[in-house]
Protein backbone atom coordinates (compact mmCIF):
# COMPACT_ATOMS: atom_id res chain seq x y z
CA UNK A 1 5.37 -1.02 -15.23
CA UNK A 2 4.58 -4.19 -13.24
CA UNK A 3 3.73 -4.37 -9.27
CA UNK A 4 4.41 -7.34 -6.88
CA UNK A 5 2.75 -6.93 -3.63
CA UNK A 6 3.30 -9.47 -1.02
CA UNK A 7 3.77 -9.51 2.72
CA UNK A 8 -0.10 -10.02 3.50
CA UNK A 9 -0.96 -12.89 6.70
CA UNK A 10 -2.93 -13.09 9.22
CA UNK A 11 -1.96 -11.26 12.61
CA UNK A 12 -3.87 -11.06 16.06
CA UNK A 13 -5.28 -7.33 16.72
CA UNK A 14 -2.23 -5.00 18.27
CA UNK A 15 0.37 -7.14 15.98
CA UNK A 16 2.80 -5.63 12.69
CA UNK A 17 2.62 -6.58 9.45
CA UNK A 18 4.92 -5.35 6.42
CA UNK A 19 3.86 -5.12 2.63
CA UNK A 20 6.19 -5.06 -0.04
CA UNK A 21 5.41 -4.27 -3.40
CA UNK A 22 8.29 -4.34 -5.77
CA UNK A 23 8.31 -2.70 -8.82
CA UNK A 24 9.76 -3.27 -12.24
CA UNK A 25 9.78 -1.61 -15.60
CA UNK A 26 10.37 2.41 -16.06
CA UNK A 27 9.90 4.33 -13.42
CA UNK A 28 11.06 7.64 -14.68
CA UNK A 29 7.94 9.26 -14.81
CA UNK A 30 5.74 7.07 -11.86
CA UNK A 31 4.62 9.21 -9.74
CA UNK A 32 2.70 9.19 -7.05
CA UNK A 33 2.71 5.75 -5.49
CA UNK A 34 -0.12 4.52 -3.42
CA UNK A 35 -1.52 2.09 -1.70
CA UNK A 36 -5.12 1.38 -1.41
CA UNK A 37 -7.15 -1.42 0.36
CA UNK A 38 -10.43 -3.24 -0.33
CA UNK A 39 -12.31 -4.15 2.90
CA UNK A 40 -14.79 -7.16 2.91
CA UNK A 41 -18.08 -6.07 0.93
CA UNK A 42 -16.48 -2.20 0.98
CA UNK A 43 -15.06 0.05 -2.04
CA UNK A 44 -11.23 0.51 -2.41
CA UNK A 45 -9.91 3.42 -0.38
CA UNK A 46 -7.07 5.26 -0.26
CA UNK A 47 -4.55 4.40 2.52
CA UNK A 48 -0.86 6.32 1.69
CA UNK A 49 0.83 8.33 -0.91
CA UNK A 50 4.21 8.77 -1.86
CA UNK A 51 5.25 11.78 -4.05
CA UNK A 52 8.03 12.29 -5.68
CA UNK A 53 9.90 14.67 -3.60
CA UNK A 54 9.24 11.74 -1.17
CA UNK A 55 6.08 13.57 1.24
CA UNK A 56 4.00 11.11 2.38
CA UNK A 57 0.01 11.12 3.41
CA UNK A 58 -2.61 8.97 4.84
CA UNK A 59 -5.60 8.42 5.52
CA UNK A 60 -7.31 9.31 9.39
CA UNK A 61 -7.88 5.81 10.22
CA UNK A 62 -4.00 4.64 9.88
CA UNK A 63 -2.12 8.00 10.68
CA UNK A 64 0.51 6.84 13.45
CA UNK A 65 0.18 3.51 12.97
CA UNK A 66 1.18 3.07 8.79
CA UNK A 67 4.56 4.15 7.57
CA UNK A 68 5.23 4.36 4.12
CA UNK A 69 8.59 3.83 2.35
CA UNK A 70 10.23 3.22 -0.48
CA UNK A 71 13.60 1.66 -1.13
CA UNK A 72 14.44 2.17 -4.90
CA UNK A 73 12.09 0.12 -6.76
CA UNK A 74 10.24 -1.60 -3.81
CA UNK A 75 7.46 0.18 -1.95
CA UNK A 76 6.31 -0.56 1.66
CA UNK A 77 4.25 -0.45 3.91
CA UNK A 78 4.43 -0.67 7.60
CA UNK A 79 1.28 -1.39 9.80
CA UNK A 80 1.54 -1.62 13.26
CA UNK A 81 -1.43 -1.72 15.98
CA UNK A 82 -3.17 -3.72 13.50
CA UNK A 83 -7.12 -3.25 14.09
CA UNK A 84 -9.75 -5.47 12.85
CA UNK A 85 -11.16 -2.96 10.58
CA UNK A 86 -7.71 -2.96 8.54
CA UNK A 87 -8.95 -6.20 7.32
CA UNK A 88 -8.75 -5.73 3.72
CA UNK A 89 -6.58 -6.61 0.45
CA UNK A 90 -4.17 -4.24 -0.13
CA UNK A 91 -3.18 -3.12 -3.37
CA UNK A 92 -0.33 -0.74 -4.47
CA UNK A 93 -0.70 1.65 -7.13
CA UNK A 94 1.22 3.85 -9.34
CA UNK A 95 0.34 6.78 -11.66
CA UNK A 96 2.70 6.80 -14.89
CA UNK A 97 2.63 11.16 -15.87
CA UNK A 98 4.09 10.34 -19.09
CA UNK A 99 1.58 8.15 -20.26
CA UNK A 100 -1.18 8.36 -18.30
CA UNK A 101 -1.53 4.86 -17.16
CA UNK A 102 -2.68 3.53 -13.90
CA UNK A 103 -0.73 0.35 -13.02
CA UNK A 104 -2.13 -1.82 -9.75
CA UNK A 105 -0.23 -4.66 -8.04
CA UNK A 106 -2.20 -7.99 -7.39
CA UNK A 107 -3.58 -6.99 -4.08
CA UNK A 108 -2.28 -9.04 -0.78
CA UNK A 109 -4.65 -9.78 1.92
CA UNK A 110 -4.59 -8.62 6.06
CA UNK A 111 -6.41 -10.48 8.34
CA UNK A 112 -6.70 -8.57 11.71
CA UNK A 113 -8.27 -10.96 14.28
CA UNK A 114 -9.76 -9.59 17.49
């Protein structure tokens, strides 16, 4: 399994961004799919899952403001009110059950000016 992420920028505080992160090998057995982010000088946290059956969770800090889809094999995510404190590079994530194998995307970075 390989993950693209893209869609990272720089947006003024209160803007959108989207992140893609398109997927490719077998998927049969990925499951969940996340995506974390690294702030500045911070560890990586957890931001959304996606299960199989398709339920969806976040963390506190983006609940009502970050969606998180998936469209076959490309995973998004949709962040709106963007705060300065979501400054970070994001990184998808998947979980292979078969296996056992943790796959991560490149990471894409969100600059949130105030």
């Amino acid at each position: 399994v390989q993950l693209q992420a893209s869609g990272g920028g720089l947006v003024q505080s209160g803007g959108s961004l989207r992140l893609s992160c398109t997927a490719s090998g077998n998927m049969v057995n990925v499951s969940p799919i996340s995506w974390y982010r690294q702030p500045p000088g911070k560890q990586r946290e957890l931001v959304a899952v996606l299960t199989r059956t398709g339920i969806t969770d976040y963390d506190d800090s983006v609940k009502g403001r970050f969606t998180m889809s998936r469209a076959q094999n490309t995973i998004y995510l949709q962040m709106n009110s963007l705060k300065p404190e979501d400054t970070a590079v994001y990184y998808c994530y998947a979980y292979d059950r078969a296996s056992g194998s943790d796959y991560w995307g490149q990471g894409t970075l969100v600059t949130v000016s105030s």
